[in-house]
C-alpha atoms as a PDB file:
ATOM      1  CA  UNK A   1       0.603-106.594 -86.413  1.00  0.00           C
ATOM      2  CA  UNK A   2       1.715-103.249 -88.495  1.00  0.00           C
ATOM      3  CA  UNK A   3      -1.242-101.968 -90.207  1.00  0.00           C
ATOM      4  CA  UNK A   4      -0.208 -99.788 -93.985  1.00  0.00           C
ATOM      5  CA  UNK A   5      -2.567 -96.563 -93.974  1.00  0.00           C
ATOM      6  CA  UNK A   6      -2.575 -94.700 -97.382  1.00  0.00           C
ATOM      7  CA  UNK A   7      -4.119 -91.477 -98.473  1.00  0.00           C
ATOM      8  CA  UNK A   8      -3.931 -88.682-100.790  1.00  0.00           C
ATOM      9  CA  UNK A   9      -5.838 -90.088-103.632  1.00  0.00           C
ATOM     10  CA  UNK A  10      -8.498 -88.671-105.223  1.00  0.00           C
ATOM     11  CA  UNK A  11      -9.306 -86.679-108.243  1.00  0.00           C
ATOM     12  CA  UNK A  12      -6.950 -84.322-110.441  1.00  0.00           C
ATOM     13  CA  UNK A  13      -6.891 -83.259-114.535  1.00  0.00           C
ATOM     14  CA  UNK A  14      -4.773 -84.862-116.858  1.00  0.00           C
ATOM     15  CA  UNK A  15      -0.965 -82.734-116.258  1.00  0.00           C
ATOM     16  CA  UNK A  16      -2.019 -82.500-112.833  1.00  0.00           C
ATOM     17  CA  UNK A  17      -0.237 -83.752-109.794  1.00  0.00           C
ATOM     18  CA  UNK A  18      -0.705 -85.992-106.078  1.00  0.00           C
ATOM     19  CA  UNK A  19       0.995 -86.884-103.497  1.00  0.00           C
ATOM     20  CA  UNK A  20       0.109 -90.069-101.933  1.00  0.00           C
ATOM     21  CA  UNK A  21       1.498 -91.104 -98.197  1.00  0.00           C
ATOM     22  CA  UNK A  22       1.754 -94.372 -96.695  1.00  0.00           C
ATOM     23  CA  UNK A  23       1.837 -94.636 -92.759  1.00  0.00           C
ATOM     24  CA  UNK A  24       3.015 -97.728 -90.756  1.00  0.00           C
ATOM     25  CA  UNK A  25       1.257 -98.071 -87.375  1.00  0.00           C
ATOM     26  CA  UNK A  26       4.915 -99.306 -86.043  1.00  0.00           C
ATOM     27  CA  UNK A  27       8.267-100.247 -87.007  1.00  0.00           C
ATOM     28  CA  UNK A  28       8.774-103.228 -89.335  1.00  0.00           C
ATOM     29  CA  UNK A  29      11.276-105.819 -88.411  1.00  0.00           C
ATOM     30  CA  UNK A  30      14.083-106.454 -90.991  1.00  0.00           C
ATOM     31  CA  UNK A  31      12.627-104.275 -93.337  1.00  0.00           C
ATOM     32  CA  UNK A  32      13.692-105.005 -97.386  1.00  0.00           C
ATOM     33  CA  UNK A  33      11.686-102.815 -99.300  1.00  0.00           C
ATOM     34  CA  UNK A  34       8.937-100.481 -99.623  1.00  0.00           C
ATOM     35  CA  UNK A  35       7.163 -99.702-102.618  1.00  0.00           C
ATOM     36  CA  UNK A  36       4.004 -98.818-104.193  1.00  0.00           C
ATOM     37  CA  UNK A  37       1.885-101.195-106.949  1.00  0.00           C
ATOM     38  CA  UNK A  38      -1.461 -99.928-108.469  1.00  0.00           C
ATOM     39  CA  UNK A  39      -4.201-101.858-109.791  1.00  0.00           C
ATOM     40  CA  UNK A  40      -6.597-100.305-112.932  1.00  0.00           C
ATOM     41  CA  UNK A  41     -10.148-101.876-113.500  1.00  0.00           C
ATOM     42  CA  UNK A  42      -9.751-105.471-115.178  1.00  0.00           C
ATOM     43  CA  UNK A  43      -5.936-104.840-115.378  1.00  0.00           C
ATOM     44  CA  UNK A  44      -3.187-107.287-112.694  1.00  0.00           C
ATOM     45  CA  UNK A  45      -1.466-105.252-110.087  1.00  0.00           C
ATOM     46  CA  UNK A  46       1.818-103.468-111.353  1.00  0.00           C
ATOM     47  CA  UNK A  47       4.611-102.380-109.253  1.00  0.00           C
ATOM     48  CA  UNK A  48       5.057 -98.732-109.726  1.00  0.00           C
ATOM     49  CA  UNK A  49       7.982 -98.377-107.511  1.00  0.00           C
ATOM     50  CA  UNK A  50      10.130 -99.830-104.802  1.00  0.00           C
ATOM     51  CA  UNK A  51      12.783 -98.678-102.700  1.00  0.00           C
ATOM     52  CA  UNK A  52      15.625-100.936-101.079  1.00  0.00           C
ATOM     53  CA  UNK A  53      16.319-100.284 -97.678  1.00  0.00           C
ATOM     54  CA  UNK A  54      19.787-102.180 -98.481  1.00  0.00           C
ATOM     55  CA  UNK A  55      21.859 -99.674-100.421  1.00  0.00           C
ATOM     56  CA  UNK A  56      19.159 -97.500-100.891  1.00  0.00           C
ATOM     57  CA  UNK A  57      18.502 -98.059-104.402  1.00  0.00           C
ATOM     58  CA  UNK A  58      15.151 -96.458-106.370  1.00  0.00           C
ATOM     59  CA  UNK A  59      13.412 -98.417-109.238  1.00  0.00           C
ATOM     60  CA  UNK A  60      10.682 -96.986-111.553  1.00  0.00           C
ATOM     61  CA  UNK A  61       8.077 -99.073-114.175  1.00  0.00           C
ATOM     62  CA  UNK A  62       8.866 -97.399-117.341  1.00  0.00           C
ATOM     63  CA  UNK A  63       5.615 -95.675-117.299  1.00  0.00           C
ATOM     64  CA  UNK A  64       6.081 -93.650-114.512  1.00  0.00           C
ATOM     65  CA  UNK A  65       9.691 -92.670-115.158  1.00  0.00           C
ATOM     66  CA  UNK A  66      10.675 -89.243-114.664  1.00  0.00           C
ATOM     67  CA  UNK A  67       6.769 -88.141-113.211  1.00  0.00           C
ATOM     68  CA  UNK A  68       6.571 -90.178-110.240  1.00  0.00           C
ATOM     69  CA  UNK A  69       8.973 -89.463-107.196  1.00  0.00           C
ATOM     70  CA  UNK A  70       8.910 -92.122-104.449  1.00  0.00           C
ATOM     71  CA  UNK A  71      10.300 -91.186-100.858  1.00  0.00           C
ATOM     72  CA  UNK A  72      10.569 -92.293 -97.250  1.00  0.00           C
ATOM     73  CA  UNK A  73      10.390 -90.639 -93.965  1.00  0.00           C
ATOM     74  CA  UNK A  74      11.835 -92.950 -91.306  1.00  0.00           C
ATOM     75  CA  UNK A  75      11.236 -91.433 -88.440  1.00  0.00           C
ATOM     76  CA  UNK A  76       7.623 -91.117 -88.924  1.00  0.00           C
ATOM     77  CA  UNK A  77       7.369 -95.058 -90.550  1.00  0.00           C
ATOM     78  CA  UNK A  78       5.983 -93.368 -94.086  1.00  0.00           C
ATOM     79  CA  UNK A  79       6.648 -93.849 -97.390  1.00  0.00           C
ATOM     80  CA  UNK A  80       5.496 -90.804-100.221  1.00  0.00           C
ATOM     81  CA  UNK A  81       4.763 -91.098-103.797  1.00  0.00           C
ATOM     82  CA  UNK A  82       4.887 -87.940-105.303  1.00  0.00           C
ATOM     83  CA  UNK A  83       2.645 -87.891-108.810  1.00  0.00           C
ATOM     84  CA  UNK A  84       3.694 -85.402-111.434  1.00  0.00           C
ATOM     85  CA  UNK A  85       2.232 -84.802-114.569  1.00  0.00           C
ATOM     86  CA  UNK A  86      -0.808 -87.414-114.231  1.00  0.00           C
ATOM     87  CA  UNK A  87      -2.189 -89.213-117.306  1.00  0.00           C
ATOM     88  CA  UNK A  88      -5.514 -90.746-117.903  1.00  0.00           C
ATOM     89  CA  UNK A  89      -4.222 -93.790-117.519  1.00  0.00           C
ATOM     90  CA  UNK A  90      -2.567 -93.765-114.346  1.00  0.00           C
ATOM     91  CA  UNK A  91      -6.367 -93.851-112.899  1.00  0.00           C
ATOM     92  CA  UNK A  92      -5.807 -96.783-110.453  1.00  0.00           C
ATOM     93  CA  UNK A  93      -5.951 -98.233-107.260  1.00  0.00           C
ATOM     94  CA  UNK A  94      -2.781 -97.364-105.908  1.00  0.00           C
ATOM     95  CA  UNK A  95      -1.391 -99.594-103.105  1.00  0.00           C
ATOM     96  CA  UNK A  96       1.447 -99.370-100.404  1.00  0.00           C
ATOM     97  CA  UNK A  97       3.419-102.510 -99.733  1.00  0.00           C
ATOM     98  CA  UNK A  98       6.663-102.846 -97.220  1.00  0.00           C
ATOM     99  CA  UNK A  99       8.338-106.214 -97.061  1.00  0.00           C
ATOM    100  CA  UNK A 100      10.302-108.170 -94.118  1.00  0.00           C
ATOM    101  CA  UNK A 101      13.037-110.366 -94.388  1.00  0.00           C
ATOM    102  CA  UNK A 102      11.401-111.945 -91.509  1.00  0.00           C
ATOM    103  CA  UNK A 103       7.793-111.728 -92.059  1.00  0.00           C
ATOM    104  CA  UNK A 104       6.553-111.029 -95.102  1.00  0.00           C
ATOM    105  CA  UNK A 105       4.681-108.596 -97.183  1.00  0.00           C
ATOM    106  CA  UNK A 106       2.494-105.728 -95.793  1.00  0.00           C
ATOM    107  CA  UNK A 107      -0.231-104.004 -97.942  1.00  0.00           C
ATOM    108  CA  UNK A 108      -2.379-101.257 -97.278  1.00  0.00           C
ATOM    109  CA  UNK A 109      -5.525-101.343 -98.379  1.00  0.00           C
ATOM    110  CA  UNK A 110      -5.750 -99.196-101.375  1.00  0.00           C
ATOM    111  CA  UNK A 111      -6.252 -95.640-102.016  1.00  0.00           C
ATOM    112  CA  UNK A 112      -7.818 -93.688-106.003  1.00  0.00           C
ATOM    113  CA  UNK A 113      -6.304 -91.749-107.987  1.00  0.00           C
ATOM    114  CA  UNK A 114      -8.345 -90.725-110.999  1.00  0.00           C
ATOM    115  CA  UNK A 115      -7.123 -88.946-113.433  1.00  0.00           C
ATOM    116  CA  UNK A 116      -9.589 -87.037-116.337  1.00  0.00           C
ATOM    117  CA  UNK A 117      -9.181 -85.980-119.392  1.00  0.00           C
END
């Protein structure tokens, strides 16, 4: 069973930046995607990004647009998020997620980011 290991979260001033990491324990079969959702207090889970291992292809949420860089290192099974120019309200739970044609979704188990004021 792959295990999703994030870190890099933690606190940082509003027009500050992060850069969160996401570590597989092994290679996932038929991967489709990885991505990364986050979750604020009494809010659902949002995807924030999510990268298509078919074609390559990069989506963004609107919010994060043009502050947020998402990345992938294959050989070492990780998958970056690079946080520019953090707001207040991208305080969250921030959580990896790869998905498998053949077996599902994976999720890590969560890592902060807090962002003051």
């Amino acid at each position: 069973q792959v295990q999703l290991v994030e870190s890099g979260g933690g606190l940082v001033q509003a027009g500050g930046s992060l850069r969160l990491s996401c570590a597989a324990s092994g290679r996932i079969f038929r991967l489709k995607s990885m991505g990364w959702y986050r979750q604020a207090p009494g809010k659902q889970r949002e995807l924030v990004t999510t990268i298509f291992t078919s074609g390559g292809s990069t989506n963004y949420a609107d919010s994060v647009k043009g502050r947020f860089t998402s990345s992938r290192d294959d050989a070492k099974n990780t998958l970056y998020l690079q946080m520019n120019s953090l707001k207040p309200e991208d305080t969250a739970v921030y959580y990896c997620n790869m998905a498998s044609w053949a077996f599902g979704s994976y999720w890590g188990q969560g890592t902060q980011v807090t962002v003051s004021s």
